[in-house]
C-alpha atoms as a PDB file:
ATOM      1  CA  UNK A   1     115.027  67.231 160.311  1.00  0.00           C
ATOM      2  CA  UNK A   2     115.502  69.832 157.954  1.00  0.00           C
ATOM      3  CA  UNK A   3     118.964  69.671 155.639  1.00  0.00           C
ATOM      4  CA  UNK A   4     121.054  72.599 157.339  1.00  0.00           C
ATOM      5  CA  UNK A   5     122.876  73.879 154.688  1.00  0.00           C
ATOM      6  CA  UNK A   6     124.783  77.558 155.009  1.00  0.00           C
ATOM      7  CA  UNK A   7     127.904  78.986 153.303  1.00  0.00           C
ATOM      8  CA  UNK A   8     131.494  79.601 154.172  1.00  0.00           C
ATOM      9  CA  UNK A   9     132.721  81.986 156.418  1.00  0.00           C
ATOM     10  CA  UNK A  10     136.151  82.798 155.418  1.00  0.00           C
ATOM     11  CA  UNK A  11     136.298  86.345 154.113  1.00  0.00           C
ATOM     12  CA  UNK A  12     132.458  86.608 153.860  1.00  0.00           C
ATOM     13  CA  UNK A  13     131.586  88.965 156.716  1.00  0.00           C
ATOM     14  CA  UNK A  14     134.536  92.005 155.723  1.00  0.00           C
ATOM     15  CA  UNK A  15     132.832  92.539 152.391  1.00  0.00           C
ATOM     16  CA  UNK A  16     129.463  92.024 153.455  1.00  0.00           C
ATOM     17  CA  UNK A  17     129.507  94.196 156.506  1.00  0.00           C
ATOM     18  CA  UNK A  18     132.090  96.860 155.378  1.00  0.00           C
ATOM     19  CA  UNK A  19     133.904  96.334 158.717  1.00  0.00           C
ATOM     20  CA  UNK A  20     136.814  97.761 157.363  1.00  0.00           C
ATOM     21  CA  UNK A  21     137.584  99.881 154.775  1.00  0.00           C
ATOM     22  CA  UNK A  22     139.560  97.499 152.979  1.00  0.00           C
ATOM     23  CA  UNK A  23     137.301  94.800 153.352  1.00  0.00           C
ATOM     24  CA  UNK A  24     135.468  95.557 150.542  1.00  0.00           C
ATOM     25  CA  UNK A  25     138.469  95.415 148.043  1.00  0.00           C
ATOM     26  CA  UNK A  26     139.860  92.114 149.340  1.00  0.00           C
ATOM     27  CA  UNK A  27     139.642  89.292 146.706  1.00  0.00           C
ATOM     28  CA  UNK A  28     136.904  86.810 147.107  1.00  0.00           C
ATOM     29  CA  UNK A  29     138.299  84.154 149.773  1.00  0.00           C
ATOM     30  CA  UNK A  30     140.572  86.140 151.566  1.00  0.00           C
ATOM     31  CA  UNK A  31     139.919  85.484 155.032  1.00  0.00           C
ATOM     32  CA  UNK A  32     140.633  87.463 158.682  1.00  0.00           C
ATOM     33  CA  UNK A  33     142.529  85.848 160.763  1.00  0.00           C
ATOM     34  CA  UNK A  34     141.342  84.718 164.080  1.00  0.00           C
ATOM     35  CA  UNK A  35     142.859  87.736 166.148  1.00  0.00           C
ATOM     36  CA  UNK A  36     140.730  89.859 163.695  1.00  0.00           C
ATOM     37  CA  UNK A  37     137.552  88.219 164.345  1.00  0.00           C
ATOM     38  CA  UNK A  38     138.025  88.328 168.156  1.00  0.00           C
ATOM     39  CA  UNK A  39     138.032  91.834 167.883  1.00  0.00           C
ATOM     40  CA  UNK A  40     134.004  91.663 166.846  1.00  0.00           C
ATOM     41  CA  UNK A  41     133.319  89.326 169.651  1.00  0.00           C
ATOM     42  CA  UNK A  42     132.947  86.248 166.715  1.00  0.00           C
ATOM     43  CA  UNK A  43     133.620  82.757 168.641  1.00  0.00           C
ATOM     44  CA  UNK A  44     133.248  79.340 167.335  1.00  0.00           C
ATOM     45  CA  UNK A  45     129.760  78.455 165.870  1.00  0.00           C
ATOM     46  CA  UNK A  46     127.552  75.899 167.618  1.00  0.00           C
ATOM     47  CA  UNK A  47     126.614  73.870 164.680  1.00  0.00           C
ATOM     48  CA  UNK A  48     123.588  71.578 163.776  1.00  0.00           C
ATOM     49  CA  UNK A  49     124.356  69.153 161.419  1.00  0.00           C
ATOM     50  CA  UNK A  50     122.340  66.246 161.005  1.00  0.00           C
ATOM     51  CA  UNK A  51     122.956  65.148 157.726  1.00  0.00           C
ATOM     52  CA  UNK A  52     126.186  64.481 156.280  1.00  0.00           C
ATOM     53  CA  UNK A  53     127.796  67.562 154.412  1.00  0.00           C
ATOM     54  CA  UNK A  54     128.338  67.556 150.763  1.00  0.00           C
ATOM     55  CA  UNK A  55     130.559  69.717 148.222  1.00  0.00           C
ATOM     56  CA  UNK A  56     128.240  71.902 147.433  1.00  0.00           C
ATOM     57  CA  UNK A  57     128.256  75.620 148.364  1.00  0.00           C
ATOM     58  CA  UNK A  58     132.032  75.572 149.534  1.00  0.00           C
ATOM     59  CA  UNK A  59     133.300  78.212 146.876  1.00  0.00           C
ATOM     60  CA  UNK A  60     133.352  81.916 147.707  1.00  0.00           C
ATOM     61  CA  UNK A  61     131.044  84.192 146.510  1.00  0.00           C
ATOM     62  CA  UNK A  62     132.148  86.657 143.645  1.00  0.00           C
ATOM     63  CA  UNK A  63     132.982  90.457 144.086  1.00  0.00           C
ATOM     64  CA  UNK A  64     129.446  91.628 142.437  1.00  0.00           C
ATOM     65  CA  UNK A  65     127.507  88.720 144.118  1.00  0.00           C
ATOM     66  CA  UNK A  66     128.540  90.395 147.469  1.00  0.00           C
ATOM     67  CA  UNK A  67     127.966  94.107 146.593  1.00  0.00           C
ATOM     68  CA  UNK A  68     124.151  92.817 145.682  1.00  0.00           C
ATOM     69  CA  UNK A  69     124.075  91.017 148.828  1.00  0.00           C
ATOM     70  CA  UNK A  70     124.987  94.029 151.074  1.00  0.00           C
ATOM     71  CA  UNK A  71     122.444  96.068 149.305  1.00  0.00           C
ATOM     72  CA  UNK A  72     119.763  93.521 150.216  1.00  0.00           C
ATOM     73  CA  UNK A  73     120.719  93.030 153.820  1.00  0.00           C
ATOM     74  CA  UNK A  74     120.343  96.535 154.396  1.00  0.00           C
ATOM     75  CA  UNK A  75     117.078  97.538 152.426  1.00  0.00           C
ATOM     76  CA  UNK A  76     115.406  95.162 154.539  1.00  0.00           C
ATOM     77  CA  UNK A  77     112.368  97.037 156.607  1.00  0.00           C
ATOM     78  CA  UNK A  78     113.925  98.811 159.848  1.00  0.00           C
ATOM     79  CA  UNK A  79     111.501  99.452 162.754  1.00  0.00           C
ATOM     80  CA  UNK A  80     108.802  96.850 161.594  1.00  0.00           C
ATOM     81  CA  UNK A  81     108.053  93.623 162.562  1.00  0.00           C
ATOM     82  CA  UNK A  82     110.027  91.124 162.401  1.00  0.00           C
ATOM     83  CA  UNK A  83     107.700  88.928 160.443  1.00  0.00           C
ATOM     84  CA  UNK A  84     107.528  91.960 157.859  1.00  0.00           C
ATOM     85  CA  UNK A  85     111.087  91.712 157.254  1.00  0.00           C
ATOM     86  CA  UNK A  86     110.877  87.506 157.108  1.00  0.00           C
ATOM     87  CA  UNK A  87     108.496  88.486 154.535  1.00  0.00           C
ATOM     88  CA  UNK A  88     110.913  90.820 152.728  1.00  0.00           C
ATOM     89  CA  UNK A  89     113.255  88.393 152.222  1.00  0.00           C
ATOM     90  CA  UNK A  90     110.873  85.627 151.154  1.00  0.00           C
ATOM     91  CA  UNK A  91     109.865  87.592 148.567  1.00  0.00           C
ATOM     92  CA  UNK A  92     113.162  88.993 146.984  1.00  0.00           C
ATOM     93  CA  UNK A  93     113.627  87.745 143.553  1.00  0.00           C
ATOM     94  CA  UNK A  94     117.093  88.742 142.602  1.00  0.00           C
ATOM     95  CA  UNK A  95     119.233  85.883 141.269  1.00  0.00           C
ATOM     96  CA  UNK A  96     123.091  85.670 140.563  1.00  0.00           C
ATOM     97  CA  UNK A  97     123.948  84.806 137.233  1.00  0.00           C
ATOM     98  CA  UNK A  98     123.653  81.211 137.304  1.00  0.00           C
ATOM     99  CA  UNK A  99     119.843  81.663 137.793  1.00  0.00           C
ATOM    100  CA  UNK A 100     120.140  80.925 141.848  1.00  0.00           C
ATOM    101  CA  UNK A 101     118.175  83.281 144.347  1.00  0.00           C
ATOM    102  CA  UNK A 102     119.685  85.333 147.062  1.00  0.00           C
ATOM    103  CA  UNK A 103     116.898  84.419 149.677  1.00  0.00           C
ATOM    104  CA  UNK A 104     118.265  80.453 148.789  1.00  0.00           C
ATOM    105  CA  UNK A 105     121.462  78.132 149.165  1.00  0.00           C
ATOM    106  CA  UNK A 106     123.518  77.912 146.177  1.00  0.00           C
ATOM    107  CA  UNK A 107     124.870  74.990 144.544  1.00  0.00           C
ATOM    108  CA  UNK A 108     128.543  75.654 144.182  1.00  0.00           C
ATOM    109  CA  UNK A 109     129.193  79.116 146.060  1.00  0.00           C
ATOM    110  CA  UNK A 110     128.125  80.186 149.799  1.00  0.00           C
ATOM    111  CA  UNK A 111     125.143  83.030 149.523  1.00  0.00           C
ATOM    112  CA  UNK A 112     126.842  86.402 151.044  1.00  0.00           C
ATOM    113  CA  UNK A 113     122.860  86.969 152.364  1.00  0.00           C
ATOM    114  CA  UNK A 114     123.012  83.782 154.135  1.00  0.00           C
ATOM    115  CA  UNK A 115     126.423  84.889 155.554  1.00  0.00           C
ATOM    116  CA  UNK A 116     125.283  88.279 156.764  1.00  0.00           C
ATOM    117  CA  UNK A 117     122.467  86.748 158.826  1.00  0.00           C
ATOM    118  CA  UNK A 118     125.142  85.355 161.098  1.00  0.00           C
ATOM    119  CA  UNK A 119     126.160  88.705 161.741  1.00  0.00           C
ATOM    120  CA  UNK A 120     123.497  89.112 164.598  1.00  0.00           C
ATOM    121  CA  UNK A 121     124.922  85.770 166.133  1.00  0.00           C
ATOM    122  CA  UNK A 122     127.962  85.347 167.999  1.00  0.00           C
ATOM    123  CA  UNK A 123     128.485  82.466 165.405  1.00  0.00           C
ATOM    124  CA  UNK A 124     130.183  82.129 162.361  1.00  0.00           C
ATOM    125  CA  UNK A 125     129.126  79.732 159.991  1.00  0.00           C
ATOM    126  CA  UNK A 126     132.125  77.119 158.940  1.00  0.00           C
ATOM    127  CA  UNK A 127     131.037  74.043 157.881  1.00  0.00           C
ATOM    128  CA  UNK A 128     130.565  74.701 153.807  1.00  0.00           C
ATOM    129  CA  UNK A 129     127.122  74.554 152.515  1.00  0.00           C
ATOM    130  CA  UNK A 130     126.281  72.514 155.729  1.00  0.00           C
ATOM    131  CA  UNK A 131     125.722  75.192 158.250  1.00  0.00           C
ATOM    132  CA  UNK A 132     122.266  75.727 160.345  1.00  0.00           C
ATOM    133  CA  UNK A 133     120.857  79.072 159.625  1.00  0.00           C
ATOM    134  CA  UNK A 134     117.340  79.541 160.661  1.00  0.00           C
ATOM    135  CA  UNK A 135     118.311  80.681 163.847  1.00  0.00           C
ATOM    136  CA  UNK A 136     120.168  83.516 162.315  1.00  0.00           C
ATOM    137  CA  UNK A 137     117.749  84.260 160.439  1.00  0.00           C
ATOM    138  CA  UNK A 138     115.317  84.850 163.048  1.00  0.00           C
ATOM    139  CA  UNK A 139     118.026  86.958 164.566  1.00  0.00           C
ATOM    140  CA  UNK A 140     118.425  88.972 161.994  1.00  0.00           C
ATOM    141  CA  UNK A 141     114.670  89.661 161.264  1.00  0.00           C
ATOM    142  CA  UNK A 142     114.160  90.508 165.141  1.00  0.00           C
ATOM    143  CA  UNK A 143     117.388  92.958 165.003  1.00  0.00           C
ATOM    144  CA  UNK A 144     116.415  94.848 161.804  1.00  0.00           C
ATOM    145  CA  UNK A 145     113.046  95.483 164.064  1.00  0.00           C
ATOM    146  CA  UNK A 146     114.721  96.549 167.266  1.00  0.00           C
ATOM    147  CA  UNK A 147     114.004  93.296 169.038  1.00  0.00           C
ATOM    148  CA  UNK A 148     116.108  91.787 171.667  1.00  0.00           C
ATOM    149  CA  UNK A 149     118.441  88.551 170.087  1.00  0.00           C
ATOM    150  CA  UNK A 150     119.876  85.608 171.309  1.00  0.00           C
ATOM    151  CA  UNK A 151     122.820  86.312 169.585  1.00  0.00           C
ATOM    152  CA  UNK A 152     123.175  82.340 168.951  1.00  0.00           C
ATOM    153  CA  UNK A 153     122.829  79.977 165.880  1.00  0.00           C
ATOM    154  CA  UNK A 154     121.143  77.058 167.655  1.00  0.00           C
ATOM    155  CA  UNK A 155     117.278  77.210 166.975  1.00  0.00           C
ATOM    156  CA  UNK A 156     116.545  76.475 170.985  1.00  0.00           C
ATOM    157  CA  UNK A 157     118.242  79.285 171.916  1.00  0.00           C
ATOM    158  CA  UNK A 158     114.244  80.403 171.263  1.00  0.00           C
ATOM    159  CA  UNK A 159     112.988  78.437 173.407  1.00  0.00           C
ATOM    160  CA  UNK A 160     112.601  80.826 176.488  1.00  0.00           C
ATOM    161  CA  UNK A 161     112.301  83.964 174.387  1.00  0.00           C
ATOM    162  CA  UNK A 162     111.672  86.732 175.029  1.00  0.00           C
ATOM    163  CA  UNK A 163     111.689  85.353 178.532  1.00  0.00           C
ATOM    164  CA  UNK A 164     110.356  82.370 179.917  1.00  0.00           C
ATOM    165  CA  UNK A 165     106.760  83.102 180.503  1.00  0.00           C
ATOM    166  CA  UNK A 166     106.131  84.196 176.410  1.00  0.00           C
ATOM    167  CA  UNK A 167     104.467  80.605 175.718  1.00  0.00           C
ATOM    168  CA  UNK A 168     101.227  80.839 174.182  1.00  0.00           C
ATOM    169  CA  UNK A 169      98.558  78.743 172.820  1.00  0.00           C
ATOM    170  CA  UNK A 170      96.795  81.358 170.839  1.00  0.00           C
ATOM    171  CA  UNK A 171      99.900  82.441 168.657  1.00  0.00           C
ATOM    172  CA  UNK A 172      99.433  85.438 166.570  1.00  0.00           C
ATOM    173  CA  UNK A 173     100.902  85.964 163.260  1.00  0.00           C
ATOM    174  CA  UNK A 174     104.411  86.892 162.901  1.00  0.00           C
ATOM    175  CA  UNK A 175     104.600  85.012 166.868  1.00  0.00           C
ATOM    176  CA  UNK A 176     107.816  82.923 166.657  1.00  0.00           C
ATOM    177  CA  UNK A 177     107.585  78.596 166.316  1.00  0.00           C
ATOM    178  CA  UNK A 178     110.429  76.971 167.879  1.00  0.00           C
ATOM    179  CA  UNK A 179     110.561  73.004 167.321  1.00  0.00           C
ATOM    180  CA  UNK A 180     113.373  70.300 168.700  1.00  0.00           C
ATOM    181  CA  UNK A 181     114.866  67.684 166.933  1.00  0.00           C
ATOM    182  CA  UNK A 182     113.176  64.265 168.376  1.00  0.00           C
ATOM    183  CA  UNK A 183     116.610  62.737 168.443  1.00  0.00           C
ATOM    184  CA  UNK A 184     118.913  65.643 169.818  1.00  0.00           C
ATOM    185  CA  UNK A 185     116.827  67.953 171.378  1.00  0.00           C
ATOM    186  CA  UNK A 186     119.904  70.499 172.306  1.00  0.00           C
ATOM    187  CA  UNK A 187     118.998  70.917 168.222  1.00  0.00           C
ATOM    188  CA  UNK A 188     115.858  72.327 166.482  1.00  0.00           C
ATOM    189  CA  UNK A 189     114.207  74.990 164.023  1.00  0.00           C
ATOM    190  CA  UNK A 190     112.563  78.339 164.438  1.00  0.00           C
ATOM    191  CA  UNK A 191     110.236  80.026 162.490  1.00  0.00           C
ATOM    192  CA  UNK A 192     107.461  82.525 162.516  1.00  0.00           C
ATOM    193  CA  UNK A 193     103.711  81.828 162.648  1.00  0.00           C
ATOM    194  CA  UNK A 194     102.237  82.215 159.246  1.00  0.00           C
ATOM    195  CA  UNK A 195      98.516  80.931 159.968  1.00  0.00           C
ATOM    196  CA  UNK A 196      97.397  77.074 160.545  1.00  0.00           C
ATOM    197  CA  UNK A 197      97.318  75.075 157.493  1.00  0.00           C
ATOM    198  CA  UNK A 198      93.641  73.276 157.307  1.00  0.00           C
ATOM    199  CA  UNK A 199      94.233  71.626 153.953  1.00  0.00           C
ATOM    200  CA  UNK A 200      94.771  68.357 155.876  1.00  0.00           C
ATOM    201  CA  UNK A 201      93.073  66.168 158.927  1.00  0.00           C
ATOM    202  CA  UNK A 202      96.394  66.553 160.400  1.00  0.00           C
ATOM    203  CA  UNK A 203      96.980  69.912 163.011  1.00  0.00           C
ATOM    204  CA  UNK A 204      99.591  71.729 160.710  1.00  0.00           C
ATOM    205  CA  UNK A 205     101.538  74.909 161.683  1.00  0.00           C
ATOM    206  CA  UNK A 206     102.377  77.308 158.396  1.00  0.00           C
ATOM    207  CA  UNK A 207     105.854  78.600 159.431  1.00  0.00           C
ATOM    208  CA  UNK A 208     107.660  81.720 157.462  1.00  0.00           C
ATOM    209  CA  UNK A 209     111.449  80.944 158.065  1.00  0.00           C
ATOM    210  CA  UNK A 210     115.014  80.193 156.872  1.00  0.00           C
ATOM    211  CA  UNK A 211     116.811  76.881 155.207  1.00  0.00           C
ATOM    212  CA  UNK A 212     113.459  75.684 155.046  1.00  0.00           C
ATOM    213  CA  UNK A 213     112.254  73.355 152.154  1.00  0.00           C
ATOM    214  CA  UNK A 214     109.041  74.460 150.090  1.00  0.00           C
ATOM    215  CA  UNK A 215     108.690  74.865 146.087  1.00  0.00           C
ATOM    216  CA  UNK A 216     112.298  74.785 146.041  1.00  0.00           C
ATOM    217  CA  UNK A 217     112.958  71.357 146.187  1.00  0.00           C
ATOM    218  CA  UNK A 218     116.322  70.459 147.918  1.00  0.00           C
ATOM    219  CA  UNK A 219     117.747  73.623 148.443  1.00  0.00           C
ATOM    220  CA  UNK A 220     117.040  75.678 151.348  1.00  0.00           C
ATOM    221  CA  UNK A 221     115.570  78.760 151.466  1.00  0.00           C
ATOM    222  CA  UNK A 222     113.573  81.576 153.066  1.00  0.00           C
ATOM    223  CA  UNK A 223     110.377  80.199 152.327  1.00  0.00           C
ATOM    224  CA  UNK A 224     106.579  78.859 153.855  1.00  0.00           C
ATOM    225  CA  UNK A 225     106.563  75.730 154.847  1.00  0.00           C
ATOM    226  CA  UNK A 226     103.600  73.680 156.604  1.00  0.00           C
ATOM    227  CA  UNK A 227     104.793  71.152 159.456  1.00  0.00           C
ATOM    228  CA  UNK A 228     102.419  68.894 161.460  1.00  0.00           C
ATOM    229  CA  UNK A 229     102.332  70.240 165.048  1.00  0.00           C
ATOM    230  CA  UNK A 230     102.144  66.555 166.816  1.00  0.00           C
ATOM    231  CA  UNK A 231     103.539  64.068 163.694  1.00  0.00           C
ATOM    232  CA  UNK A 232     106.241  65.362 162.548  1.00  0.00           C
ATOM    233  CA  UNK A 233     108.986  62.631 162.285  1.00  0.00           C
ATOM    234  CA  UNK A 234     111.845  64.152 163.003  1.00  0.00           C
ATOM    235  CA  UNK A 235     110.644  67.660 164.851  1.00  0.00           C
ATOM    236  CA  UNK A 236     108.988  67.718 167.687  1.00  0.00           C
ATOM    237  CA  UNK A 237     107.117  71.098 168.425  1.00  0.00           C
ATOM    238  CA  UNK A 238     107.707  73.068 171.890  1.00  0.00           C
ATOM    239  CA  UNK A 239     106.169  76.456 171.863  1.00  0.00           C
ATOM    240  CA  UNK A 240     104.831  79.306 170.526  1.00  0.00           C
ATOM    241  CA  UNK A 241     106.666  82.437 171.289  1.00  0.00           C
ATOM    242  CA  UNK A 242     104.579  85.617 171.453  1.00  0.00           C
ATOM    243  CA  UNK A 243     106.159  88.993 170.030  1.00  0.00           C
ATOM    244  CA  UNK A 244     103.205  90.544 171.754  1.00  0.00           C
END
């Protein structure tokens, strides 16, 4: 199973979504109170966790590194695909002064890009740097290209999309990749088709999506990974969603 590591909710979404006017000028880690966020339809998250969570990624994100972030949330593509915008992201290479990239976790601060994916779930993330997000960041890709959403963090919440009869078994690029976890499968991970990976023997699926692992080592990112279609320890693969 992939790590699932997010950021911290308090006080990220005001500043990175300019919900209020004051938002923007409240000091890192001040946080809405619950009345506030029931105003924006925000409930509790549905979390995946599968791994215990550590320290990291727990400290708020600084004035600046949130004024980038907005800027990047909102130059992403509108009214293109939604693998065009995956893509987007995957390739920005800003980085906040301690050398980390705003299209990856962090090691000692939550990522306000990370954060503002949630926006287009009825989730907040709130577990530290532990929090699933490639479900929100599918979300996000298919709402920045006018695409219905399932307005939920868990990855199987793509499981019937965009209704139950969108299986395939001759998935097209940018066509979404939902998996389950083999040991909880109310749990999972959704991508989008990047291509079949023929390096190995082994039926591989190339998959463009978020807090995924590739050339980054342990930290998650928005990234292509390659994961075997029928061997895969911990995922097992459901379906391919066409965006036909």
């Amino acid at each position: 199973m992939i790590t699932r590591r997010g950021m911290l909710a308090s006080g990220a979404l005001m500043p990175v979504l300019g919900l209020t006017a004051g938002a923007a000028r409240a000091a890192p880690g001040d946080a809405p109170g619950s009345d506030w966020l029931s105003q924006f339809g925000f409930k509790n998250p549905e979390i995946e966790i599968t791994q215990p969570a550590s320290v990291t990624g727990t400290a708020p994100a600084l004035a600046e590194e949130v004024t980038k972030a907005f800027g990047l949330l909102f130059g992403a593509p509108r009214d293109a695909k939604p693998f065009d915008v995956a893509q987007y992201f995957e390739g920005l290479t800003l980085k906040n002064k301690d050398g980390e990239h705003y299209n990856a976790e962090w090691a000692s601060r939550w990522n306000p890009v990370i954060v503002g994916f949630f926006c287009m779930t009825h989730q907040l993330p709130n577990a530290g740097d532990q929090t699933s997000w490639c479900a929100a960041f599918a979300n996000w890709c298919l709402g920045a290209s006018g695409r219905p959403l399932t307005y939920s963090a868990l990855a199987v919440s793509f499981a019937s999309y965009p209704t139950v009869n969108a299986a395939t078994e001759d998935p097209q690029i940018g066509d979404l990749v939902v998996f389950r976890d083999r040991s909880d499968p109310n749990h999972g991970h959704v991508g989008f088709f990047a291509g079949w990976d023929k390096s190995t023997s082994d039926v591989r699926i190339k998959v463009l999506g978020g807090n995924q692992r590739g050339n980054t080592g342990t930290t998650g990112a928005v990234t292509t990974v390659s994961f075997s279609k029928d061997h895969d320890k911990n995922l097992e693969f459901h379906s391919f969603r066409s965006l036909a």
